[in-house]
Protein backbone atom coordinates (compact mmCIF):
# COMPACT_ATOMS: atom_id res chain seq x y z
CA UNK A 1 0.00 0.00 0.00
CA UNK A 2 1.16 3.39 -1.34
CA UNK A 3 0.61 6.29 0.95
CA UNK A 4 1.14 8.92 -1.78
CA UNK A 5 -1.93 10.54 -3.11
CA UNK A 6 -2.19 10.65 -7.41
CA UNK A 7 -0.08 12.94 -8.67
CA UNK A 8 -1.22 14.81 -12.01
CA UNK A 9 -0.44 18.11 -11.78
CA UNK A 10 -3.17 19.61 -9.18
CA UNK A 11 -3.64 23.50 -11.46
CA UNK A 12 -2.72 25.36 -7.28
CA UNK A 13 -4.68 28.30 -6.95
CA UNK A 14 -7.94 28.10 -8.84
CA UNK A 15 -10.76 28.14 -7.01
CA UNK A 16 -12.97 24.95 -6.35
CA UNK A 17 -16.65 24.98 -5.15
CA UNK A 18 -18.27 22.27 -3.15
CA UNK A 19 -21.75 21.35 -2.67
CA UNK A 20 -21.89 18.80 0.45
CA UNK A 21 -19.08 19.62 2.29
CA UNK A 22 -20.26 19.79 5.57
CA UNK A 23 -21.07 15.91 5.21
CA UNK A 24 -18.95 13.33 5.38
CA UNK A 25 -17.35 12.95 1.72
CA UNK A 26 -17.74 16.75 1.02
CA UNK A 27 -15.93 17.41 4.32
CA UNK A 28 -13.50 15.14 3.65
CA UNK A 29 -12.39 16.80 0.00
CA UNK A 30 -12.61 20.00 1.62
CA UNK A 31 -9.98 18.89 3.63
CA UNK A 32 -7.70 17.12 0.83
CA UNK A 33 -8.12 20.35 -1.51
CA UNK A 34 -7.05 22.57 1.56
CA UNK A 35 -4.19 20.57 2.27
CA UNK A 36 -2.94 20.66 -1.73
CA UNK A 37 -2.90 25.02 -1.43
CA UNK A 38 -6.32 25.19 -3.07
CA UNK A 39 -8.99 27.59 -2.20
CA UNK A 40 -12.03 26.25 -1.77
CA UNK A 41 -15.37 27.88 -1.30
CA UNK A 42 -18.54 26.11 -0.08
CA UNK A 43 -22.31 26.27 -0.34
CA UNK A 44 -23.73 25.46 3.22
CA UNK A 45 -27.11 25.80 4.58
CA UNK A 46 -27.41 28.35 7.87
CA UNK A 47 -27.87 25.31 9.73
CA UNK A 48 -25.20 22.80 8.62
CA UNK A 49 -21.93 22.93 11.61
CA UNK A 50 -19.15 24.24 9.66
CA UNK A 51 -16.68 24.18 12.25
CA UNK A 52 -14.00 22.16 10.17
CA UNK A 53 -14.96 24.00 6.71
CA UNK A 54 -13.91 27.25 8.97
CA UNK A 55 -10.83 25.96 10.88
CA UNK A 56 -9.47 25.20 7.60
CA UNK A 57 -9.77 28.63 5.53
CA UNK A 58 -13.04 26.99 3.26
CA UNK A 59 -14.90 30.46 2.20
CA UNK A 60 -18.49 29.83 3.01
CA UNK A 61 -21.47 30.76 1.09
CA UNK A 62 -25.28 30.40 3.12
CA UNK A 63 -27.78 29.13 0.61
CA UNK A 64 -28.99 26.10 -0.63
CA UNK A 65 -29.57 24.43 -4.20
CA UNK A 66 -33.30 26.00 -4.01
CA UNK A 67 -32.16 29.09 -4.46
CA UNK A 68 -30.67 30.25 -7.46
CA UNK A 69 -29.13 33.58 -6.48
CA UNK A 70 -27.26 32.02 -4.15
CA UNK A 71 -26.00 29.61 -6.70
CA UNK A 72 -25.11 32.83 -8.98
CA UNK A 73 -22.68 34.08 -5.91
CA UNK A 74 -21.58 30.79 -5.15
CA UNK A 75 -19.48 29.60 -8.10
CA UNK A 76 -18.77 33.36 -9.42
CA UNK A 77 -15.00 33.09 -10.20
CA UNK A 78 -14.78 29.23 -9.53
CA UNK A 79 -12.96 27.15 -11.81
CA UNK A 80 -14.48 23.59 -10.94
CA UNK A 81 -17.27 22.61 -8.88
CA UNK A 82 -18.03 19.34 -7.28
CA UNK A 83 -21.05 18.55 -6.15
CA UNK A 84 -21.31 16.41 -3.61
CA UNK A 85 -24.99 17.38 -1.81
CA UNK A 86 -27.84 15.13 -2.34
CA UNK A 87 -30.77 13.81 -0.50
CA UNK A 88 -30.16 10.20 1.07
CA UNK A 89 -33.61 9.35 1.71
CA UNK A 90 -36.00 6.67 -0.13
CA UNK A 91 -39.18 7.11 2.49
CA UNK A 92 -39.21 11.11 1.79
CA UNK A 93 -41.17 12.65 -0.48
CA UNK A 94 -40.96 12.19 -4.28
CA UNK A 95 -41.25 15.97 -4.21
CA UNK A 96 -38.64 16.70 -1.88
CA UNK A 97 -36.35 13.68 -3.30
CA UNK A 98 -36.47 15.20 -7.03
CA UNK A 99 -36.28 19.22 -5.56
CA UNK A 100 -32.66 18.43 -4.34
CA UNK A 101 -31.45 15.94 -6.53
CA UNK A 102 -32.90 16.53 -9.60
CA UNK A 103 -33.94 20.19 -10.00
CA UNK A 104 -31.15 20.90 -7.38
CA UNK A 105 -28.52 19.62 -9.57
CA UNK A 106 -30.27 21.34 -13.00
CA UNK A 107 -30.14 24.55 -11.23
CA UNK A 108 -26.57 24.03 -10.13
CA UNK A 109 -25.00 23.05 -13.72
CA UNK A 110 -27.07 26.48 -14.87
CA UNK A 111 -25.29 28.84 -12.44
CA UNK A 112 -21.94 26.81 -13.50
CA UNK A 113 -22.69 27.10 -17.41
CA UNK A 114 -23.40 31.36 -16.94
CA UNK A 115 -20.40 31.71 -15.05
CA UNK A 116 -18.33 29.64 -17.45
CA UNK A 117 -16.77 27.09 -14.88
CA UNK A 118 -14.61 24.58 -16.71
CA UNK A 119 -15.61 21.44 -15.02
CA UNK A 120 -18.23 20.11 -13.27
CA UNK A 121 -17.93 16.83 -11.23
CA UNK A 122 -21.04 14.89 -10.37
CA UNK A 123 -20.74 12.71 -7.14
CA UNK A 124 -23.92 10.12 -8.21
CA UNK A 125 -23.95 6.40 -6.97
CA UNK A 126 -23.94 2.67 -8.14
CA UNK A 127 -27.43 2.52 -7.39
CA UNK A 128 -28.26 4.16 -10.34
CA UNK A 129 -27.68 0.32 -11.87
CA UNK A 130 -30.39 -0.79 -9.88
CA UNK A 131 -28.72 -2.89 -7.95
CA UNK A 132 -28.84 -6.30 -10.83
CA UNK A 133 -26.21 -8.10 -8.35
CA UNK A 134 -24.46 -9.15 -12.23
CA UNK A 135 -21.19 -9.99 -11.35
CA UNK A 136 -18.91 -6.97 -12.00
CA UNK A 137 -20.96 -4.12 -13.42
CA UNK A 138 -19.36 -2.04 -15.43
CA UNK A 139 -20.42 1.44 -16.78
CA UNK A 140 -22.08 0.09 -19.90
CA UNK A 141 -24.74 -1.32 -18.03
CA UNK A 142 -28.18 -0.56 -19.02
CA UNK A 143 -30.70 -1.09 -16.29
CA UNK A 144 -33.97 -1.86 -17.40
CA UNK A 145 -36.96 0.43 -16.61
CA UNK A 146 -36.98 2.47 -13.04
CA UNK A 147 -35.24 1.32 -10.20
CA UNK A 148 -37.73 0.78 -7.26
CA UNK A 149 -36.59 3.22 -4.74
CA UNK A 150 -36.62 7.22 -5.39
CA UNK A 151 -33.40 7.86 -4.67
CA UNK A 152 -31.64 5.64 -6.54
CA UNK A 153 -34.27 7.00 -9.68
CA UNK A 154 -33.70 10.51 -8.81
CA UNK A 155 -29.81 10.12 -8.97
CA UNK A 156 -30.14 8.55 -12.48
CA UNK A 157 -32.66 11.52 -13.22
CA UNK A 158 -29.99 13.61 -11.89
CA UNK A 159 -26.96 12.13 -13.91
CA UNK A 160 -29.30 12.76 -17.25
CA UNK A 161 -28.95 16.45 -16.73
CA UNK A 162 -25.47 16.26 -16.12
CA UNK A 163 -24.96 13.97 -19.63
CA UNK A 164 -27.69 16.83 -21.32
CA UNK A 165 -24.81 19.96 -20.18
CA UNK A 166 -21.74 17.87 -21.68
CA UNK A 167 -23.50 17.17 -24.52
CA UNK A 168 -25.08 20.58 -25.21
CA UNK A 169 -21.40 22.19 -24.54
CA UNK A 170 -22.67 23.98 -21.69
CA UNK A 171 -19.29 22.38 -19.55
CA UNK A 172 -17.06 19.79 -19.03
CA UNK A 173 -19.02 17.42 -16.92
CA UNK A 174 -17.26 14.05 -15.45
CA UNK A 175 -19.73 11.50 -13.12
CA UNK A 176 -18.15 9.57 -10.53
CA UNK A 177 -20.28 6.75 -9.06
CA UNK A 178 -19.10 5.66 -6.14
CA UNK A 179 -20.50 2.40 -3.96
CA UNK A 180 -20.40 1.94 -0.10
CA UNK A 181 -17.84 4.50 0.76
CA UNK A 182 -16.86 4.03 4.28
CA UNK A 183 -13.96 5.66 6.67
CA UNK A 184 -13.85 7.87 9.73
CA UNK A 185 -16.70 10.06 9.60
CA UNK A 186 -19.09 8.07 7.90
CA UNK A 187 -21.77 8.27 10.42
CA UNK A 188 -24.63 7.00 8.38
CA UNK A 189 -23.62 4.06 7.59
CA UNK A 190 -20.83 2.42 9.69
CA UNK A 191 -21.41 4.78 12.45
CA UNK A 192 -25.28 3.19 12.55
CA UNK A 193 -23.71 -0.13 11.77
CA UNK A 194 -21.44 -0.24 14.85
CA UNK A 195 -23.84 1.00 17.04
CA UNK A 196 -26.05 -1.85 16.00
CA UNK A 197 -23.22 -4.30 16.66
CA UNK A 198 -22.64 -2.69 19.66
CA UNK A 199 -26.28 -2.69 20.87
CA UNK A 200 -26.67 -6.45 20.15
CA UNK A 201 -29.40 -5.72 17.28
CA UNK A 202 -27.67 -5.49 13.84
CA UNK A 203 -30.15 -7.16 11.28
CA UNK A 204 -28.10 -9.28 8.04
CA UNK A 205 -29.75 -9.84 5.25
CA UNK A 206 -29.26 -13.46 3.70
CA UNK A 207 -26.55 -14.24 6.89
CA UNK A 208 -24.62 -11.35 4.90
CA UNK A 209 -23.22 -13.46 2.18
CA UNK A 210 -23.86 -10.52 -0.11
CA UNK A 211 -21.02 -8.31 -1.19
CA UNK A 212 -20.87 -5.05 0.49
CA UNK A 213 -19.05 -2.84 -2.63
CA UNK A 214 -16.54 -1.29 -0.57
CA UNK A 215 -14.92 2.36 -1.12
CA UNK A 216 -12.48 3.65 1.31
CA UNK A 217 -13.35 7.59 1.97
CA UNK A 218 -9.41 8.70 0.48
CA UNK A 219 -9.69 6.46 -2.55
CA UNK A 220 -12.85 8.07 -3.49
CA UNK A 221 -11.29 11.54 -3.20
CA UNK A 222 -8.25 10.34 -5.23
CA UNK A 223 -10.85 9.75 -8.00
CA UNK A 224 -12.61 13.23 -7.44
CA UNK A 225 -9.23 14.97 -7.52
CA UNK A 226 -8.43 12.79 -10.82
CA UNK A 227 -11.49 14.11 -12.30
CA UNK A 228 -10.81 17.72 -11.73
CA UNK A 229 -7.33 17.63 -13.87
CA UNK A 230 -7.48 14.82 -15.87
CA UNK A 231 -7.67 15.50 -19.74
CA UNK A 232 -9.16 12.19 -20.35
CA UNK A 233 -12.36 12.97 -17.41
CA UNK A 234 -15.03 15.07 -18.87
CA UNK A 235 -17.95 13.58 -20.39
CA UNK A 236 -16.95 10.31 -18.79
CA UNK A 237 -19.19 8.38 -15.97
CA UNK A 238 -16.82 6.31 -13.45
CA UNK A 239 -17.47 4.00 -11.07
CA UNK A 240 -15.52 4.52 -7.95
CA UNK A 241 -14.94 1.36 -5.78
CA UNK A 242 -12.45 -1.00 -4.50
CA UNK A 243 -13.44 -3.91 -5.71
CA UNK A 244 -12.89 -6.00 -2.29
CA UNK A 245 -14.15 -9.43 -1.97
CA UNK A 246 -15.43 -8.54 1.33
CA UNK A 247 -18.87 -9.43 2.49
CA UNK A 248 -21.35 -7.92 4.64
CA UNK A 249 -21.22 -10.86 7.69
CA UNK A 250 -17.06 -10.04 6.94
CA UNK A 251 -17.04 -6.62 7.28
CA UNK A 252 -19.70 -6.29 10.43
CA UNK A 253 -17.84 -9.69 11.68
CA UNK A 254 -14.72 -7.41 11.52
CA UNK A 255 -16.10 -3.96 12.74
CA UNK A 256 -17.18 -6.41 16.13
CA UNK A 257 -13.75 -7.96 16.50
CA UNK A 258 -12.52 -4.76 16.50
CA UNK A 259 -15.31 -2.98 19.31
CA UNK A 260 -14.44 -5.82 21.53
CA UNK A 261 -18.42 -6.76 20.72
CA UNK A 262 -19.81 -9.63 19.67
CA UNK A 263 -20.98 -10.34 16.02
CA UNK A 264 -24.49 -9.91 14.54
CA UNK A 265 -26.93 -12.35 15.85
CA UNK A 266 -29.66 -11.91 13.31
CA UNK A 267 -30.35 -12.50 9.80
CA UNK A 268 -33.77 -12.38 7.76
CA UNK A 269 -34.14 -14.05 4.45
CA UNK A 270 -34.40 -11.12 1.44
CA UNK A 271 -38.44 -11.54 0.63
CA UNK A 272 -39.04 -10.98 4.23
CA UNK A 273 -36.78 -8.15 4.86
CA UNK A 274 -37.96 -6.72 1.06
CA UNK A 275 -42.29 -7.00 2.34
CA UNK A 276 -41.16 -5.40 6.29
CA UNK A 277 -39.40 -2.73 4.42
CA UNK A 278 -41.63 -1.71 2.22
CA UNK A 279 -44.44 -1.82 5.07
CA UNK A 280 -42.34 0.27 6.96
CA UNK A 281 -41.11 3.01 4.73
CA UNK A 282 -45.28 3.61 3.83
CA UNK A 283 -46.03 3.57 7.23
CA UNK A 284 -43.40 6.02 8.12
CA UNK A 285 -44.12 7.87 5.29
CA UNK A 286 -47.91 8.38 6.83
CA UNK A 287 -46.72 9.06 9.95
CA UNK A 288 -44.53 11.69 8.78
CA UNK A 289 -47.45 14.03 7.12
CA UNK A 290 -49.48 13.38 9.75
CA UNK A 291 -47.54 13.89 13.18
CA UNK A 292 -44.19 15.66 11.54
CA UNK A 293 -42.20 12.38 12.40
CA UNK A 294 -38.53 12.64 11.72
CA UNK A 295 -36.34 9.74 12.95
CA UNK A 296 -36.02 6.85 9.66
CA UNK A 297 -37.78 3.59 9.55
CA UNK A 298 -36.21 0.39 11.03
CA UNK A 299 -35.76 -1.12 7.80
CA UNK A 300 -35.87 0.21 4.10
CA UNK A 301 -36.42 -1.47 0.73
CA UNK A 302 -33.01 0.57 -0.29
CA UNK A 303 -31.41 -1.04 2.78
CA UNK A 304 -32.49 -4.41 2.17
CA UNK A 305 -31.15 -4.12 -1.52
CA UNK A 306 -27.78 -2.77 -0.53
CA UNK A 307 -27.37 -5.33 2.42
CA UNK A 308 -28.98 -8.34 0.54
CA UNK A 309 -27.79 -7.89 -3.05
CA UNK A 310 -24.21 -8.51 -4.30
CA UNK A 311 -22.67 -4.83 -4.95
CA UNK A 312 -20.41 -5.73 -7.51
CA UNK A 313 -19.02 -3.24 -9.41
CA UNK A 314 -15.90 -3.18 -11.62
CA UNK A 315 -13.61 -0.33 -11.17
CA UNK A 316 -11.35 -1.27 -14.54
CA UNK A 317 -12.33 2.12 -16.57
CA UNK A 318 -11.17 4.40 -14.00
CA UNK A 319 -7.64 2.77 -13.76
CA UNK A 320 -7.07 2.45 -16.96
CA UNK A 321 -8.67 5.90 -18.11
CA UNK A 322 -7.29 7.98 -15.08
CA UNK A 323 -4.44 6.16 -13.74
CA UNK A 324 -6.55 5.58 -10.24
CA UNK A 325 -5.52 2.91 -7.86
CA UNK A 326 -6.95 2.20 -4.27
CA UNK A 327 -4.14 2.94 -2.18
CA UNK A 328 -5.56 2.65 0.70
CA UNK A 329 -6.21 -1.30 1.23
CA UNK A 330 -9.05 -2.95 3.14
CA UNK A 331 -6.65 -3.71 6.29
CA UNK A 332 -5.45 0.11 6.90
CA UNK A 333 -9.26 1.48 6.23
CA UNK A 334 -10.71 -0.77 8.40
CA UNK A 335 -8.02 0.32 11.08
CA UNK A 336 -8.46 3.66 10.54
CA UNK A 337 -12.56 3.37 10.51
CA UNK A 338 -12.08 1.39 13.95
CA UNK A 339 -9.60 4.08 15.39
CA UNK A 340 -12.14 6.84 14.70
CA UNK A 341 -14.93 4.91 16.13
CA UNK A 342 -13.28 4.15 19.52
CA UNK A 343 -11.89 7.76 19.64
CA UNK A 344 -14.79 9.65 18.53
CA UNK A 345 -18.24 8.50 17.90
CA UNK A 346 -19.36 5.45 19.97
């Protein structure tokens, strides 16, 4: 394992915008393009804690992707934007789903087209293949009709008004599609996870023989720095993962042996999980418009996919078209991931 992030060049000095970056991989880019002597500006809501975005110079802009004035000011003089915001959510409302993702992003590339940025990077996901559980899926694959949860369709929504500026020559657009990305800091996912372990109720789907699609936080923002400089990037889609051959039961098996906990206890066959999911996201979603309700449901039919469906996904375009290699290997980011847990968050 190399600890040398890509080289190629990094243009020092031209300013970057990021949407996202008081989450988890935004923050974490924000930090990597501080680090390399870039500025970097960011959009943040009023609300969102940008104590790290201030601590390390980030120029912050208050608005949201709703709000297209504040777009206008936010990538005036910006080379590049990345834009890593979305809505995570497949029990909110279509409506609110498609307003950030899909008009969100349309609004977005139109502010970066008027104040001629030269490149645009789209942060989407593999679930825009609908999770088919193929075998290595590559970035030729054409999923067949709508994917049955709203985010996943609203990223693919998304991604088609990304493809519509490239091809219009509005801007230099590059898509990066990463899968599970996990590290220190990644709250929603293997924070949740390892306080499930820890709590004695973490819930496998199909004993978690099912391929978790791994991406370690750094590699993915190796690939996101790639696409800002590389000639070869823009009007290229890229999936961004590590290709491990490590499995859900592994990887929560390995989170426990490394809490001192023991492993998960509980598995429920796919259908099951799919019909409790569903139940629960519709019941939640009832809930929601009629008492405000705010925490998530139990279970999710996106959760059940991800945890229950092989997330196989090849990552052979984006080394051979950008040079990218994961350089940090399951072993250290599993390390790391634990490290932060102990220290920090449980």
């Amino acid at each position: 394992m190399s600890n040398r992030p890509p080289s190629g060049g990094p243009a020092r000095g031209e300013l970057c915008l990021l949407t996202g970056a008081s989450g988890f991989i935004g923050g974490r880019l924000a930090e990597r393009l501080a680090r390399d002597g870039r500025p970097v500006r960011a959009l943040v809501r009023p609300s969102s804690n940008t104590a790290r975005l201030r601590e390390l110079g980030v120029e912050l802009v208050l608005g949201d992707l709703a709000d297209p004035r504040a777009l206008a000011g936010a990538v005036a003089g910006c080379r590049h934007v990345v834009h890593c915001a979305a809505l995570v959510s497949d029990w909110a409302t279509t409506r609110e789903i498609t307003a950030t993702n899909v008009t969100g992003t349309s609004r977005l590339l139109d502010a970066a087209a008027a104040a001629s940025v030269a490149r645009f990077i789209h942060l989407s996901t593999t679930d825009v293949y609908g999770y088919p559980g193929a075998g290595a899926v590559d970035e030729s694959f054409q999923p067949g009709g709508r994917v049955r949860n709203w985010y996943a369709h609203t990223k693919r929504l998304a991604e088609l008004e990304v493809r519509g500026a490239q091809a219009a020559g509005r801007l230099q657009t590059v898509i990066l599609r990463p899968a599970t990305v996990y590290g220190p800091g990644s709250t929603e996912v293997i924070g949740e996870i390892a306080r499930a372990i820890r709590g004695g109720h973490m819930l496998l789907i199909g004993r978690g023989r099912a391929l978790a699609g791994l991406c370690y936080v750094e590699n993915l923002i190796d690939a996101v720095l790639l696409a800002i400089d590389h000639p070869a990037a823009p009007g290229e889609a890229f999936n961004v993962t590590d290709q491990l051959p490590v499995t859900w039961r592994r990887l929560t098996d390995d989170l426990a042996d490394g809490l001192g906990c023991a492993g998960a206890r509980w598995s429920m066959p796919y259908p099951l999980a799919w019909a409790i999911g569903s139940a629960l996201e519709h019941g939640y979603r009832l809930a929601r418009s009629s008492t405000g309700l705010t925490t998530s449901p139990l279970l999710s039919r996106q959760a059940v996919q991800v945890l229950g469906i092989d997330q196989e996904f090849s990552n052979r375009k984006l080394r051979e078209t950008l040079g990218w290699e994961p350089r940090v290997d399951y072993g250290a980011g599993l390390q790391a991931t634990l490290e932060w847990l102990r220290a920090e968050y449980l």
